[in-house]
C-alpha atoms as a PDB file:
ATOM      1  CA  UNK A   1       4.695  -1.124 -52.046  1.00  0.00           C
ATOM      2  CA  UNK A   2       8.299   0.710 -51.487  1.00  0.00           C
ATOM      3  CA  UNK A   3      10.451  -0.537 -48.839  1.00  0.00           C
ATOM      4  CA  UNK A   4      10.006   3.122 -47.259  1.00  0.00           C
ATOM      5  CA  UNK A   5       6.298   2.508 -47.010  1.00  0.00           C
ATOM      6  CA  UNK A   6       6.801  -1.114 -45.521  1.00  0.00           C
ATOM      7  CA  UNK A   7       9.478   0.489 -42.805  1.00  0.00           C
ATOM      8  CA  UNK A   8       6.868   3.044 -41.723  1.00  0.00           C
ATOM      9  CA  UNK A   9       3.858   0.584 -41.530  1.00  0.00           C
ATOM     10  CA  UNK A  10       6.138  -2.039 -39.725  1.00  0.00           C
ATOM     11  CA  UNK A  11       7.632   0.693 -37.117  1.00  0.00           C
ATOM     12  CA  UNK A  12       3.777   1.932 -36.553  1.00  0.00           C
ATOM     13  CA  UNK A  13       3.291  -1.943 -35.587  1.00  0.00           C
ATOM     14  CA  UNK A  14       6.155  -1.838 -33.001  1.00  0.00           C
ATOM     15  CA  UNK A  15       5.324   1.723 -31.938  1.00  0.00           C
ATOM     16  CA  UNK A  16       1.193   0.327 -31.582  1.00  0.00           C
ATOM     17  CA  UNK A  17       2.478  -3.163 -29.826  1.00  0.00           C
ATOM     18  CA  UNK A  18       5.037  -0.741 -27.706  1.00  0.00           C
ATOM     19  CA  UNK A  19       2.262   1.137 -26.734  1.00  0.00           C
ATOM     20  CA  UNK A  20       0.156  -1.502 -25.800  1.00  0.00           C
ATOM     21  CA  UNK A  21       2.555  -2.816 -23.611  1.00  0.00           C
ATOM     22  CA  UNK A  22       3.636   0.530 -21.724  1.00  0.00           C
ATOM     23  CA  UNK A  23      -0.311   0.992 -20.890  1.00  0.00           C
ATOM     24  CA  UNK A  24      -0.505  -2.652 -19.930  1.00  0.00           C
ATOM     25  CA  UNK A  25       2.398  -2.259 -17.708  1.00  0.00           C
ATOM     26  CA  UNK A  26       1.083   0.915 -16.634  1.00  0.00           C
ATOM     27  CA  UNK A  27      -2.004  -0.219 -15.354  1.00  0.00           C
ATOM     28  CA  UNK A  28      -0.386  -3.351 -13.785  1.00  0.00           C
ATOM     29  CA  UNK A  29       1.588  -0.546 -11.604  1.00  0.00           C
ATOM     30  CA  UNK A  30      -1.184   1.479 -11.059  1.00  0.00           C
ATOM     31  CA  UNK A  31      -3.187  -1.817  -9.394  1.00  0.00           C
ATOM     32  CA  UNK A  32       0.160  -3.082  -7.433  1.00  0.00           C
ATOM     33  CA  UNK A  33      -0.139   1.024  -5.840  1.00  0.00           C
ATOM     34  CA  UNK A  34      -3.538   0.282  -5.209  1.00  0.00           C
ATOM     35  CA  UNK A  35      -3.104  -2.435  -3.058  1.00  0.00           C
ATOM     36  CA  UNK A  36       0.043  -1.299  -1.809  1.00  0.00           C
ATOM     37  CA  UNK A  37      -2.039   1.733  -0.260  1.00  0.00           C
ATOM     38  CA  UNK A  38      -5.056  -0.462   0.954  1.00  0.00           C
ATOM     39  CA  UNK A  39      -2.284  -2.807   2.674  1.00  0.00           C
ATOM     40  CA  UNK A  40      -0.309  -0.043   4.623  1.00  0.00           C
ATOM     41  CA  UNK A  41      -4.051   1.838   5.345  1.00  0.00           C
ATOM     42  CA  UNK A  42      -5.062  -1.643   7.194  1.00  0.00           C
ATOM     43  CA  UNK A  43      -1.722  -2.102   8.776  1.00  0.00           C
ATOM     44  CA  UNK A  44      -2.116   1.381  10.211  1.00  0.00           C
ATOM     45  CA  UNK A  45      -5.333   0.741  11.681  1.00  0.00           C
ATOM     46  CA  UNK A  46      -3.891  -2.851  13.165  1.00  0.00           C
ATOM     47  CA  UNK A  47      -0.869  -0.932  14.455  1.00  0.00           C
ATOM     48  CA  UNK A  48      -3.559   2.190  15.930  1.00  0.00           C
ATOM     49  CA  UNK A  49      -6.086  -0.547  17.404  1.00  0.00           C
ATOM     50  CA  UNK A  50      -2.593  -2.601  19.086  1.00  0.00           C
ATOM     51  CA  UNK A  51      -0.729   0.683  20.421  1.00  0.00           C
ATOM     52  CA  UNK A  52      -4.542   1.977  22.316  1.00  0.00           C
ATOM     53  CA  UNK A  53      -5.195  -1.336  23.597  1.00  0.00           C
ATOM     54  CA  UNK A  54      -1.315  -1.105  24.981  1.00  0.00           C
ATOM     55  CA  UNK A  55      -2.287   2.193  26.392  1.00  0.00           C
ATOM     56  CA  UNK A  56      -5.281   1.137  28.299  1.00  0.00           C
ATOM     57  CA  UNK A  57      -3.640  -1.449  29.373  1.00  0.00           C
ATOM     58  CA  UNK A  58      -0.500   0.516  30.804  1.00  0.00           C
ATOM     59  CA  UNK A  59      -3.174   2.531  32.241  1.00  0.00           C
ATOM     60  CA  UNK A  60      -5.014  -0.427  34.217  1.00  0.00           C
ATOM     61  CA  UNK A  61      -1.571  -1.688  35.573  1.00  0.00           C
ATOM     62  CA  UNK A  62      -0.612   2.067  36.394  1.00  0.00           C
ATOM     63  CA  UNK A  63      -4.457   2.450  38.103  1.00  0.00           C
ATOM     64  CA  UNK A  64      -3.866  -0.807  39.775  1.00  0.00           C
ATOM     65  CA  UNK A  65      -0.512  -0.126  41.616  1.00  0.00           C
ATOM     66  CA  UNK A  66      -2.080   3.322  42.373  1.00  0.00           C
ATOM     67  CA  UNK A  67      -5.134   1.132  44.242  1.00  0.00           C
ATOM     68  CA  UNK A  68      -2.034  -0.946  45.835  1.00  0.00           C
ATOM     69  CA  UNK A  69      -0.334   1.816  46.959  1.00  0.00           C
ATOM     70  CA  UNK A  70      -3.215   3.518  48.439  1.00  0.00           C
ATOM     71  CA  UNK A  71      -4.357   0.289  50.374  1.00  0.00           C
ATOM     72  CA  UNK A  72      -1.023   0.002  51.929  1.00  0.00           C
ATOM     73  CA  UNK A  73      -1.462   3.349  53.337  1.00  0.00           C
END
């Protein structure tokens, strides 16, 4: 076999094991983004369901000093 020949099958090897890796590390990303959009989706709701329970209750208190006010009068 001539050295040329041996060059070009060894740099196909490290071109296939490059590959390999880049579509292994590719698909590790793609995963981590996965997750990293499920995480923020279920913060969100957490963050939604915290800020309308805040709400209702700033609504209560506000209703309540209303009922206050109106029982002083």
């Amino acid at each position: 076999m001539s050295d040329t020949r041996t060059h070009l099958i060894q740099g196909e090897s490290v071109l296939h094991r490059s590959l390999q890796y880049l579509l292994s590390t590719d698909t590790i990303l793609t995963n981590l983004n996965h997750q990293a959009v499920k995480d923020i989706e279920e913060i969100k709701a957490s963050y939604d369901k915290i800020l309308a329970d805040c709400k209702e209750e700033s609504t209560r208190q506000q209703l309540l000093h209303i009922q206050e006010e109106h029982t002083k009068l």
